[in-house]
PDB file of N, CA and C in Angstrom:
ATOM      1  N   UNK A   1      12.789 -38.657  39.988  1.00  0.00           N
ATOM      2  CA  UNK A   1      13.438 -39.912  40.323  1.00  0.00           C
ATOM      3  C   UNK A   1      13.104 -40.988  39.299  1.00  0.00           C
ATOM      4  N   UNK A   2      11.789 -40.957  38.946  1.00  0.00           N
ATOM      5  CA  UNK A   2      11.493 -41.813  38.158  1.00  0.00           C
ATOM      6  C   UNK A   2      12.201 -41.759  36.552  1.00  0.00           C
ATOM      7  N   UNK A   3      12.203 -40.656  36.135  1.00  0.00           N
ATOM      8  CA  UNK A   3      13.009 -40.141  34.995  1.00  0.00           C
ATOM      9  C   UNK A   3      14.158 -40.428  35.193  1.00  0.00           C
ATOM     10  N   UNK A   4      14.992 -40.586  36.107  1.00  0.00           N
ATOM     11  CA  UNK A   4      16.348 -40.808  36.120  1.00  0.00           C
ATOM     12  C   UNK A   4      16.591 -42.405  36.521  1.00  0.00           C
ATOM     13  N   UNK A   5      16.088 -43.023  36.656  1.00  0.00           N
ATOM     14  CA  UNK A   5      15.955 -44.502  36.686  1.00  0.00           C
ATOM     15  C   UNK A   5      15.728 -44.830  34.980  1.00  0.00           C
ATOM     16  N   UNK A   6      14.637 -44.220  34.217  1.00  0.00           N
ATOM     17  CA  UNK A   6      14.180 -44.766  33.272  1.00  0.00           C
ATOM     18  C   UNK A   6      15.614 -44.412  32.193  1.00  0.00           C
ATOM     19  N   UNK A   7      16.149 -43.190  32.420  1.00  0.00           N
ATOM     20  CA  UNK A   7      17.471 -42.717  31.724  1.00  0.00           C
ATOM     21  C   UNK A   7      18.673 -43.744  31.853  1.00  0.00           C
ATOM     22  N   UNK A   8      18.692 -44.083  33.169  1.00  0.00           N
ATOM     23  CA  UNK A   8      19.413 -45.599  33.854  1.00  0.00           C
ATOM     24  C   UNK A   8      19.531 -46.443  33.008  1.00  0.00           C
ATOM     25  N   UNK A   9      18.113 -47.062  32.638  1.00  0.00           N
ATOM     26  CA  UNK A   9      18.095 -48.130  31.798  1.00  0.00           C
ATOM     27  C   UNK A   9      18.466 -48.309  31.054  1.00  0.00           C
ATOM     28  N   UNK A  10      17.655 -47.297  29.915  1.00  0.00           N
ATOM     29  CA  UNK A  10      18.238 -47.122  28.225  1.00  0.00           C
ATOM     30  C   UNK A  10      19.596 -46.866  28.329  1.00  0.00           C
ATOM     31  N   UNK A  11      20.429 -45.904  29.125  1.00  0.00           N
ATOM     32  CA  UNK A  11      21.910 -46.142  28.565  1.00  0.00           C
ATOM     33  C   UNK A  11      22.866 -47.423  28.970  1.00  0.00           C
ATOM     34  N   UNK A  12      21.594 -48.585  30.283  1.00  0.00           N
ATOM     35  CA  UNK A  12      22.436 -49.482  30.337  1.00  0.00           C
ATOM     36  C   UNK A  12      21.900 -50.359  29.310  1.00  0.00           C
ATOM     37  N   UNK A  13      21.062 -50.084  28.364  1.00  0.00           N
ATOM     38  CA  UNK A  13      20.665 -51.315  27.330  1.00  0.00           C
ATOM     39  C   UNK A  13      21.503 -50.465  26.442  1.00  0.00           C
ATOM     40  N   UNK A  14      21.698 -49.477  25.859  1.00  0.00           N
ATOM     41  CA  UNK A  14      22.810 -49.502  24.945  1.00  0.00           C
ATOM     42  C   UNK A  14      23.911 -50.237  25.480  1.00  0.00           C
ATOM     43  N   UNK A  15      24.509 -50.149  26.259  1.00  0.00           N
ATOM     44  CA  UNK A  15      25.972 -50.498  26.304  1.00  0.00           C
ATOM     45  C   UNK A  15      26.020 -51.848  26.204  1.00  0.00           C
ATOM     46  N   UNK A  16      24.718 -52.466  26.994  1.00  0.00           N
ATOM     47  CA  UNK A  16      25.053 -53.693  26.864  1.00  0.00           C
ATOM     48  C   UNK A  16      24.750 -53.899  25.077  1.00  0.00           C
ATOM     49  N   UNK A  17      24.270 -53.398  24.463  1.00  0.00           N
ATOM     50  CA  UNK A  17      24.033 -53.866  23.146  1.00  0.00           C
ATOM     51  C   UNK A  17      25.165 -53.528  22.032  1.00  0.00           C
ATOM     52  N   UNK A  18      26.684 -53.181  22.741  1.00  0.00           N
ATOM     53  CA  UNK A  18      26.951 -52.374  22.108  1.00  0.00           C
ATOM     54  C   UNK A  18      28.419 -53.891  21.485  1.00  0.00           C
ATOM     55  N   UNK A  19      28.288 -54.211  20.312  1.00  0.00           N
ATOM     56  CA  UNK A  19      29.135 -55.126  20.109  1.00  0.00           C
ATOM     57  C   UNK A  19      30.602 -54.768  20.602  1.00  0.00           C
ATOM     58  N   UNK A  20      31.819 -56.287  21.059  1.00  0.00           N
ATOM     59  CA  UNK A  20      32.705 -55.991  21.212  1.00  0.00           C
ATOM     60  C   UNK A  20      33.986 -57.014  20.360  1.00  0.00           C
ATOM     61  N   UNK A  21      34.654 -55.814  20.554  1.00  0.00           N
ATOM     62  CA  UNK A  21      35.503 -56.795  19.317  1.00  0.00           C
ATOM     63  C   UNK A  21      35.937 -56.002  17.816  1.00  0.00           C
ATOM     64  N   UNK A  22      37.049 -56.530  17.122  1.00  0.00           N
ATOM     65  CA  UNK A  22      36.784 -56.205  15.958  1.00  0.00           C
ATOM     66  C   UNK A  22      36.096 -56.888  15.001  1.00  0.00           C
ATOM     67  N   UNK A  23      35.893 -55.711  13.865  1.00  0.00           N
ATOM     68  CA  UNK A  23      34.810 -56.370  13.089  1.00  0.00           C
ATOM     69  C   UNK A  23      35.862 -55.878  11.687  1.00  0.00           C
ATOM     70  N   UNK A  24      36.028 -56.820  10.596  1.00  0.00           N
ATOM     71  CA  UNK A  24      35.847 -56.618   9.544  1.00  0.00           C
ATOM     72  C   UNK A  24      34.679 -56.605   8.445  1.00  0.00           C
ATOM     73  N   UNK A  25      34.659 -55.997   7.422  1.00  0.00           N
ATOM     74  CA  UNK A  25      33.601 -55.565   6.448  1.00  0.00           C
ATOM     75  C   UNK A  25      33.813 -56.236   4.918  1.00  0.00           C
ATOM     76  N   UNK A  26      32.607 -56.672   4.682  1.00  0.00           N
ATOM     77  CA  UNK A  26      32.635 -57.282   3.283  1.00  0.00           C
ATOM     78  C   UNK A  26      31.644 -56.684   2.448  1.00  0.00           C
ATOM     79  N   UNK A  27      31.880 -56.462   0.976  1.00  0.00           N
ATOM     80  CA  UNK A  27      30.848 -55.711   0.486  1.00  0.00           C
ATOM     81  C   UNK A  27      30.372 -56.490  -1.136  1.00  0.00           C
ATOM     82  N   UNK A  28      29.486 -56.200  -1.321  1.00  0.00           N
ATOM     83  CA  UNK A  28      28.780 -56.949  -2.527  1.00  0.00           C
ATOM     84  C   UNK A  28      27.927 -55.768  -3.205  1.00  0.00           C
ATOM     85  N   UNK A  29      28.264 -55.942  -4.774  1.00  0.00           N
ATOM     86  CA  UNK A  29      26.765 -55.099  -5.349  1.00  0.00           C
ATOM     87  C   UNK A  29      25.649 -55.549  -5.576  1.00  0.00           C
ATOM     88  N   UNK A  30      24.576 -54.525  -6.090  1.00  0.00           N
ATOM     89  CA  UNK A  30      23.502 -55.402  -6.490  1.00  0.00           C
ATOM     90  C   UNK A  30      23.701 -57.189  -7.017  1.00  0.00           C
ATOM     91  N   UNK A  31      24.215 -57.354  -8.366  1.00  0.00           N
ATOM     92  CA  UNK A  31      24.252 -58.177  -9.077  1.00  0.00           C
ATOM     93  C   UNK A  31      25.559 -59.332  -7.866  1.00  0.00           C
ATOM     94  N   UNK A  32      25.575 -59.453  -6.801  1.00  0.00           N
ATOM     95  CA  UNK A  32      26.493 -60.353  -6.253  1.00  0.00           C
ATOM     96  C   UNK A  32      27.569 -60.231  -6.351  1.00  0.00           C
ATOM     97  N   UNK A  33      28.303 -59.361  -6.835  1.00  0.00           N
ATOM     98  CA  UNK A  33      29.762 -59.278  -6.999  1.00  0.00           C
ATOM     99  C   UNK A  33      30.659 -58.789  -5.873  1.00  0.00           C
ATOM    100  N   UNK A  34      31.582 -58.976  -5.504  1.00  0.00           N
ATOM    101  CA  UNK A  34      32.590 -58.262  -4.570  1.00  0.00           C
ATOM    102  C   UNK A  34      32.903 -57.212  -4.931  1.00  0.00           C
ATOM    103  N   UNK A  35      32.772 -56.158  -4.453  1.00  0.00           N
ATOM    104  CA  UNK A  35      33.455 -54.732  -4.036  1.00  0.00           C
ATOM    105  C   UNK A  35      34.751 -54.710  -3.687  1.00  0.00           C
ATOM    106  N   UNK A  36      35.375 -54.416  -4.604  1.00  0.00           N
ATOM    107  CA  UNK A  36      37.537 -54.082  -4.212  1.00  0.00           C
ATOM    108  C   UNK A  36      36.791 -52.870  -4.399  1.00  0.00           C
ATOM    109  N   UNK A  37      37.072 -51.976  -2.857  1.00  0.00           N
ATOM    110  CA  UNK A  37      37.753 -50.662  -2.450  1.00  0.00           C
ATOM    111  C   UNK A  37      38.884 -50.687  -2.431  1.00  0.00           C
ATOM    112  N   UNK A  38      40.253 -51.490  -2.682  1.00  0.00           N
ATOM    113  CA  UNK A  38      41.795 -51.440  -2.115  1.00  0.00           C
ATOM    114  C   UNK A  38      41.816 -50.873  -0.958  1.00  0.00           C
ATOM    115  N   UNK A  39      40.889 -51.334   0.187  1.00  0.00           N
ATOM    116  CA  UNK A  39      40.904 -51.227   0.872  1.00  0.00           C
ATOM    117  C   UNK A  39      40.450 -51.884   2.090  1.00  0.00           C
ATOM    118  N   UNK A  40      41.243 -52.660   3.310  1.00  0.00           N
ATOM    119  CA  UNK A  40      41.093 -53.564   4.352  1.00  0.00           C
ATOM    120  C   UNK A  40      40.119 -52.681   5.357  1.00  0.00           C
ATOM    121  N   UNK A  41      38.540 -52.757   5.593  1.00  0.00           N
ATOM    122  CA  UNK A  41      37.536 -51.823   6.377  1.00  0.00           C
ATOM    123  C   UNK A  41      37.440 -52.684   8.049  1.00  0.00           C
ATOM    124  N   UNK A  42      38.083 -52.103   8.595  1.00  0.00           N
ATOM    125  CA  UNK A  42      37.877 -52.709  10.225  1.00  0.00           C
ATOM    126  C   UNK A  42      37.278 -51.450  10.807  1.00  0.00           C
ATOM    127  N   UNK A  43      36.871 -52.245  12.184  1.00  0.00           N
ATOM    128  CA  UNK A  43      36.275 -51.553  13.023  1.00  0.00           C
ATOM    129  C   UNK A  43      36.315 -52.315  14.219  1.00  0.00           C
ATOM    130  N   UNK A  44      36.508 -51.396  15.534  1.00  0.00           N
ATOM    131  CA  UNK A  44      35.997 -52.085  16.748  1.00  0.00           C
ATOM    132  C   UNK A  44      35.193 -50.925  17.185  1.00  0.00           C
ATOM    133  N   UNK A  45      34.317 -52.501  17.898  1.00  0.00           N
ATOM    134  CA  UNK A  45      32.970 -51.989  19.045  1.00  0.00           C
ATOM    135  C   UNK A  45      31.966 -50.821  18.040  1.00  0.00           C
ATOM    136  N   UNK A  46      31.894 -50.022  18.501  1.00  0.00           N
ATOM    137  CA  UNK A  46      30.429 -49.340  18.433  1.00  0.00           C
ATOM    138  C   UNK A  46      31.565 -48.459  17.213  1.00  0.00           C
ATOM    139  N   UNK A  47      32.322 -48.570  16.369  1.00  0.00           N
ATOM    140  CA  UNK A  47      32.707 -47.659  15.284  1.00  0.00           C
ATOM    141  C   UNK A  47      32.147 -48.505  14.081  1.00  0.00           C
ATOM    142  N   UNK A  48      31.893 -49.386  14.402  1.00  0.00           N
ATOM    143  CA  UNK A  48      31.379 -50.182  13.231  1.00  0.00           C
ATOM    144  C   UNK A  48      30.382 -49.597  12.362  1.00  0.00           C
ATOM    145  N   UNK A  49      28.986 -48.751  13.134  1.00  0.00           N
ATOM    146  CA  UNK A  49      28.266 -47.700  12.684  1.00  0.00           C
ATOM    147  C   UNK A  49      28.509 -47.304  12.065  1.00  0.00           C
ATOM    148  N   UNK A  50      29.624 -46.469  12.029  1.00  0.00           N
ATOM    149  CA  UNK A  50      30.739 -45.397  11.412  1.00  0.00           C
ATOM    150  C   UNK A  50      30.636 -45.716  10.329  1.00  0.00           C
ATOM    151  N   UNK A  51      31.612 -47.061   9.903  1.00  0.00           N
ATOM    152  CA  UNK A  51      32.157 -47.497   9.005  1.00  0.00           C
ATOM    153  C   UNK A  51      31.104 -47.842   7.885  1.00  0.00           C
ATOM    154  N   UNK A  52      29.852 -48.792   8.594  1.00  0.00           N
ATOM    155  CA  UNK A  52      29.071 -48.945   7.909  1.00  0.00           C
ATOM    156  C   UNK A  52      28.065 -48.184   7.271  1.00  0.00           C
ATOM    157  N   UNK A  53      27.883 -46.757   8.091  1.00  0.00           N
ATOM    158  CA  UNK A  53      26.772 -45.359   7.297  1.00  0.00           C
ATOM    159  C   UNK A  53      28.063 -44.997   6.381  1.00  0.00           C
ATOM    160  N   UNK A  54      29.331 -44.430   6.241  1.00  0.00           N
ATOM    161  CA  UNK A  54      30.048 -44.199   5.633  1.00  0.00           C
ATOM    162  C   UNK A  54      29.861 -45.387   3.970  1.00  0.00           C
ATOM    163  N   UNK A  55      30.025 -46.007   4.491  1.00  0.00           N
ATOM    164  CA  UNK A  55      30.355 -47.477   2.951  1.00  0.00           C
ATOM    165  C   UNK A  55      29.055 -46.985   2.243  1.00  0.00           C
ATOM    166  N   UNK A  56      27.627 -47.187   2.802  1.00  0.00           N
ATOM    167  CA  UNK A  56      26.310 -46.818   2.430  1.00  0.00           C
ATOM    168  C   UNK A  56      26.260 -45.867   1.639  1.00  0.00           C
ATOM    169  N   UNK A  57      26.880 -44.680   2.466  1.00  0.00           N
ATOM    170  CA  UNK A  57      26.923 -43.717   1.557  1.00  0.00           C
ATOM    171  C   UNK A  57      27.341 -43.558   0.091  1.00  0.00           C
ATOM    172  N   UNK A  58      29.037 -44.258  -0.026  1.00  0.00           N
ATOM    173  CA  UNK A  58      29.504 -44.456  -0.849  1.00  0.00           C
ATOM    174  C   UNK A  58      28.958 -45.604  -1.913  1.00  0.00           C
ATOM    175  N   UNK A  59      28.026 -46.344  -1.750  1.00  0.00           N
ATOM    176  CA  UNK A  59      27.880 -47.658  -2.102  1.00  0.00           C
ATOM    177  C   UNK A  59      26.427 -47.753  -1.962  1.00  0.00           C
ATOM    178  N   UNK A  60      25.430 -46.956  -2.648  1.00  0.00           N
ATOM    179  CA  UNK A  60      24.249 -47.387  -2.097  1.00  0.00           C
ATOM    180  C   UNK A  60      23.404 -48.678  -2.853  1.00  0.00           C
ATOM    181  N   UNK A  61      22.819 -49.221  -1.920  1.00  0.00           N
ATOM    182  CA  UNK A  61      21.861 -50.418  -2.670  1.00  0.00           C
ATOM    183  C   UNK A  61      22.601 -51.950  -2.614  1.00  0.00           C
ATOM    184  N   UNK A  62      23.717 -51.254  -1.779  1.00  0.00           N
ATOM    185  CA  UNK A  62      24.792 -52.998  -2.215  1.00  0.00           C
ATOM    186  C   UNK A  62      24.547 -53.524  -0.921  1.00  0.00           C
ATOM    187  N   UNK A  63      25.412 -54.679  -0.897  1.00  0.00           N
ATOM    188  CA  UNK A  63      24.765 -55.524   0.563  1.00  0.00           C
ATOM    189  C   UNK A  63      26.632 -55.191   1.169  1.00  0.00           C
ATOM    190  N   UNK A  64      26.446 -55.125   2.543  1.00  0.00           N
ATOM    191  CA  UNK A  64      27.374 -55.139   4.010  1.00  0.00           C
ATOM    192  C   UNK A  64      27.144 -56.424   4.442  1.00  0.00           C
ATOM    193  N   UNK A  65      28.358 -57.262   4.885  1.00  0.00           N
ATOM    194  CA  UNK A  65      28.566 -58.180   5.734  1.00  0.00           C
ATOM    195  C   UNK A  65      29.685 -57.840   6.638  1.00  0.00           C
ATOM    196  N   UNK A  66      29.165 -57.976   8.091  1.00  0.00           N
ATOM    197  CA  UNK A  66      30.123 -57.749   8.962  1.00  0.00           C
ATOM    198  C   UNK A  66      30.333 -58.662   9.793  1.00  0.00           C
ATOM    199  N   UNK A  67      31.909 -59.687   9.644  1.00  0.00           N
ATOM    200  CA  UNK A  67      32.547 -60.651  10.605  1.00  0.00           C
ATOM    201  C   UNK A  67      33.226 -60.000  11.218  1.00  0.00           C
ATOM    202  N   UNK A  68      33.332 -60.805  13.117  1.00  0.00           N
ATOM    203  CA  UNK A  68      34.526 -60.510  13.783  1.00  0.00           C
ATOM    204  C   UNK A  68      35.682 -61.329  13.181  1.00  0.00           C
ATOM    205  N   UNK A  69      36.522 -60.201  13.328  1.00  0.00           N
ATOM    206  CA  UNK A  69      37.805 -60.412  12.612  1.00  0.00           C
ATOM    207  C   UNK A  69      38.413 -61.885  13.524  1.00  0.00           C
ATOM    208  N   UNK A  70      38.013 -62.079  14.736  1.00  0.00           N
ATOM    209  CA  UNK A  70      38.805 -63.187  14.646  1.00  0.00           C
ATOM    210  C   UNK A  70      38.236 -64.830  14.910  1.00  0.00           C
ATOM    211  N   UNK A  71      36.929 -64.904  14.935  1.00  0.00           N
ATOM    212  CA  UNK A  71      36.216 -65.309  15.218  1.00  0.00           C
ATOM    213  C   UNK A  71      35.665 -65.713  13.225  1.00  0.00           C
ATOM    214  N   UNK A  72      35.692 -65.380  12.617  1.00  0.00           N
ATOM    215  CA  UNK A  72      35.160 -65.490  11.209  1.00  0.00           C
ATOM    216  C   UNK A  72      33.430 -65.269  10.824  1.00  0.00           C
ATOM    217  N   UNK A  73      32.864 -65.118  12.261  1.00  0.00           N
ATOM    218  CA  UNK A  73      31.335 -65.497  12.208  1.00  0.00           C
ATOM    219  C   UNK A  73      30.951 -64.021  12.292  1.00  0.00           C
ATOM    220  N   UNK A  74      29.918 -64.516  11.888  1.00  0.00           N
ATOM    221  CA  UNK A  74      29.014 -63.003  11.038  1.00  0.00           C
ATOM    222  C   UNK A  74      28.209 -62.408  12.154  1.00  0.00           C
ATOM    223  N   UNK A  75      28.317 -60.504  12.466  1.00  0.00           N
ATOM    224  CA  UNK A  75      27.833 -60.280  13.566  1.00  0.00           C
ATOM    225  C   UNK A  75      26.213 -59.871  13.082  1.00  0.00           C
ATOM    226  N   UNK A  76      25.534 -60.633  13.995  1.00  0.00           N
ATOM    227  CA  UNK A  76      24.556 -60.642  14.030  1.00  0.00           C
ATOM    228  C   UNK A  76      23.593 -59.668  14.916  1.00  0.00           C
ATOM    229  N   UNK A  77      22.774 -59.092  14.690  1.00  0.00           N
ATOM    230  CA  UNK A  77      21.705 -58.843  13.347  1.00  0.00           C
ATOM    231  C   UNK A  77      21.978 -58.001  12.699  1.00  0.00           C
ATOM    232  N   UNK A  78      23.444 -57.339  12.593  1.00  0.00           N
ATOM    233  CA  UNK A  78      23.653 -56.091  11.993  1.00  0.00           C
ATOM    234  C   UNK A  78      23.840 -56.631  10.721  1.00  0.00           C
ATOM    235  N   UNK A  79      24.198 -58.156  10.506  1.00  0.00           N
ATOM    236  CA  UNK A  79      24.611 -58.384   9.153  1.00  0.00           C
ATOM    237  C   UNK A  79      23.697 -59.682   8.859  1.00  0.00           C
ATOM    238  N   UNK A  80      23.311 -59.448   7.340  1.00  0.00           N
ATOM    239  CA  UNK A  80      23.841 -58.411   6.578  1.00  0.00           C
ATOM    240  C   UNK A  80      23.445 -57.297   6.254  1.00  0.00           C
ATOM    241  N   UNK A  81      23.980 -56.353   5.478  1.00  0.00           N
ATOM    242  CA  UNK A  81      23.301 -54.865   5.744  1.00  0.00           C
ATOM    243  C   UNK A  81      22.745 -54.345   4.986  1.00  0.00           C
ATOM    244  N   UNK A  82      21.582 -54.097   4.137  1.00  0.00           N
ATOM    245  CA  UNK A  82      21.468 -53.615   2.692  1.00  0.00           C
ATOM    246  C   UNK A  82      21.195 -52.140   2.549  1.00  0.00           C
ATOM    247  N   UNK A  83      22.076 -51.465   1.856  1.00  0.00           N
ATOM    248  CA  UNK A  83      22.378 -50.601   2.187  1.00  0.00           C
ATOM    249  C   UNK A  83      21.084 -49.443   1.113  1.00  0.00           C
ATOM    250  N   UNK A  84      21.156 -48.647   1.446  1.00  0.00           N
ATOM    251  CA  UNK A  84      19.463 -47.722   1.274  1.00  0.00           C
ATOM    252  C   UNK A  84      19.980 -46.563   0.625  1.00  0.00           C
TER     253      UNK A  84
END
């Protein structure tokens, strides 16, 4: 019982932690510059992950900024992201 209460929790603190909304993506290299992928990077809610281990991959060492797309403000604490 106790195990299944404590299981309770953690998946209700994910969800609640789980951003909502879309998010667009901004990217920078080392030296400050903008990143043109020719490409517009959205995401909603919890795909944002996605998007952002994906870019990392492709892009390592550069910095991620992630705004809700409609809102303009920067989601926080995921951003900004420096990527590893």
């Amino acid at each position: 019982m106790k195990l299944s209460f404590i299981t309770f929790v953690m998946l209700l603190a994910a969800a609640c932690s789980t951003p909502e909304g879309y998010f667009g993506f901004e990217a920078t290299d080392a030296q400050g510059n903008p990143i043109n992928t020719g490409m517009v990077l959205t995401a909603d809610g919890r795909g944002i992950y996605t998007v952002l281990s994906a870019f990392c991959s492709a892009y390592r060492g550069d910095t991620v900024v992630i705004r809700d797309v409609k809102t303009k403000e920067e989601l926080k604490p995921q951003s900004p992201h420096r990527c590893k």
